[in-house]
Protein backbone atom coordinates (compact mmCIF):
# COMPACT_ATOMS: atom_id res chain seq x y z
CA UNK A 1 55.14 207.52 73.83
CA UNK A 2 53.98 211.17 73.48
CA UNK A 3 55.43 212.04 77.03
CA UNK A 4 58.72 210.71 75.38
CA UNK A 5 58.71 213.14 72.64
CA UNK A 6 57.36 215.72 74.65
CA UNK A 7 60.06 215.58 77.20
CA UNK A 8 63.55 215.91 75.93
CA UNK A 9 64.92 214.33 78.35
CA UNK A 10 63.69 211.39 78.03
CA UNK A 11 65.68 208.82 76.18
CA UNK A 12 63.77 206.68 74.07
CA UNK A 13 66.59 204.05 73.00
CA UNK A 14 66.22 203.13 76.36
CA UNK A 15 62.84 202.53 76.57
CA UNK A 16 61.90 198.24 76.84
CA UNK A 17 58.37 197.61 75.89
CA UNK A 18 58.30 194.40 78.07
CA UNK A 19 56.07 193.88 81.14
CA UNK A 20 58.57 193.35 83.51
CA UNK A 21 62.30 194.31 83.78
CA UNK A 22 64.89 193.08 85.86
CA UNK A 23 68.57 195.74 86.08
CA UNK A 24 70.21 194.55 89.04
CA UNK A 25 68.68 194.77 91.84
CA UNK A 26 65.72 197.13 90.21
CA UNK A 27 62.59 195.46 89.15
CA UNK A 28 59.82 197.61 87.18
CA UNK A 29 57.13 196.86 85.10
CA UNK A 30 53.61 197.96 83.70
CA UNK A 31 50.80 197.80 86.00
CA UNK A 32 48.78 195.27 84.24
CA UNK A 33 51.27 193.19 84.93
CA UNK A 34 51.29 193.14 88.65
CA UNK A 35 50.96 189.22 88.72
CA UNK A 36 54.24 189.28 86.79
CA UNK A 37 55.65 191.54 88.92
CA UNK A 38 55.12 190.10 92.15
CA UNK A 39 56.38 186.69 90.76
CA UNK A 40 59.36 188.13 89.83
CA UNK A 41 60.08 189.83 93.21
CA UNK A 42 58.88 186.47 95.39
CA UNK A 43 61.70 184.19 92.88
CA UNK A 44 64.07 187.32 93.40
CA UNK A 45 63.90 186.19 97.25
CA UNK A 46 64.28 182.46 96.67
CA UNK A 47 60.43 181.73 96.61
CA UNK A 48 58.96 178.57 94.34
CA UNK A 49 56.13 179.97 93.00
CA UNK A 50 55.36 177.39 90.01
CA UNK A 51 55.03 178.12 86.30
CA UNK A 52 50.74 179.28 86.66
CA UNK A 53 51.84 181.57 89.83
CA UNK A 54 48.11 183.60 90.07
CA UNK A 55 46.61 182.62 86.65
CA UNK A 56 45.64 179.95 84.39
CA UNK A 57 49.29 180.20 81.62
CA UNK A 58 51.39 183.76 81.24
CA UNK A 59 50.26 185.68 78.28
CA UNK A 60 52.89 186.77 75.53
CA UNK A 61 52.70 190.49 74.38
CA UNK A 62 54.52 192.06 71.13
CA UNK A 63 56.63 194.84 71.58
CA UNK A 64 53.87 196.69 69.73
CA UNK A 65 51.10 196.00 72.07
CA UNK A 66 53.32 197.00 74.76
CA UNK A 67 53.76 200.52 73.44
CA UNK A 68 51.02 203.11 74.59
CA UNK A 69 49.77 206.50 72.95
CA UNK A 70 47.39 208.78 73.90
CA UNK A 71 44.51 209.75 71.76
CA UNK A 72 44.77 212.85 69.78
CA UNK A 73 42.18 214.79 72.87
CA UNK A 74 43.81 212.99 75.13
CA UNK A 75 47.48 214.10 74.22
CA UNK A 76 46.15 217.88 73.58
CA UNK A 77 44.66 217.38 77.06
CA UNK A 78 48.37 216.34 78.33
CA UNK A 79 49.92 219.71 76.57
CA UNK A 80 47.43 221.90 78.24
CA UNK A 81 47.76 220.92 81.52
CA UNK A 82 51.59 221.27 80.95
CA UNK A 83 51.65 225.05 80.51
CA UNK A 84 50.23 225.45 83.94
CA UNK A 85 54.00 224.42 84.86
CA UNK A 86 55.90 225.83 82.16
């Protein structure tokens, strides 16, 4: 979320904290959830792949857990390595 306020640019009404999202034809999601993912592409194509596709039951997240910050060091880090491009 730091990159977000960091970057002007970015636009962070738009921001979904979900593992995967479908917009039309674009799927994208958070690498952890590369089972997800892939099940979403293979149904996307007309594939069965069951309710358990790759794991025992699908885990539910809170918008909260899907929202990431940097520690402190590792955000000052970040804005150091940025002024090499500034």
């Amino acid at each position: 979320m730091q990159m977000a306020d960091t970057f002007h640019f970015v636009e962070k009404e738009n921001f979904l904290h979900q593992g995967i999202v479908e917009d039309g034809n674009v799927i994208t999601g958070i690498g952890m959830f590369f089972r997800e993912f892939a099940e979403t592409v293979l149904r996307r194509f007309g594939y069965d792949v069951g309710t358990r596709f790759m794991r025992d039951s699908p885990t539910e997240y809170t918008e909260d857990e899907l929202t990431f910050y940097w520690s402190e060091d590792e955000y000052r880090e970040f804005l150091e390595e940025l002024k090499a491009y500034s």
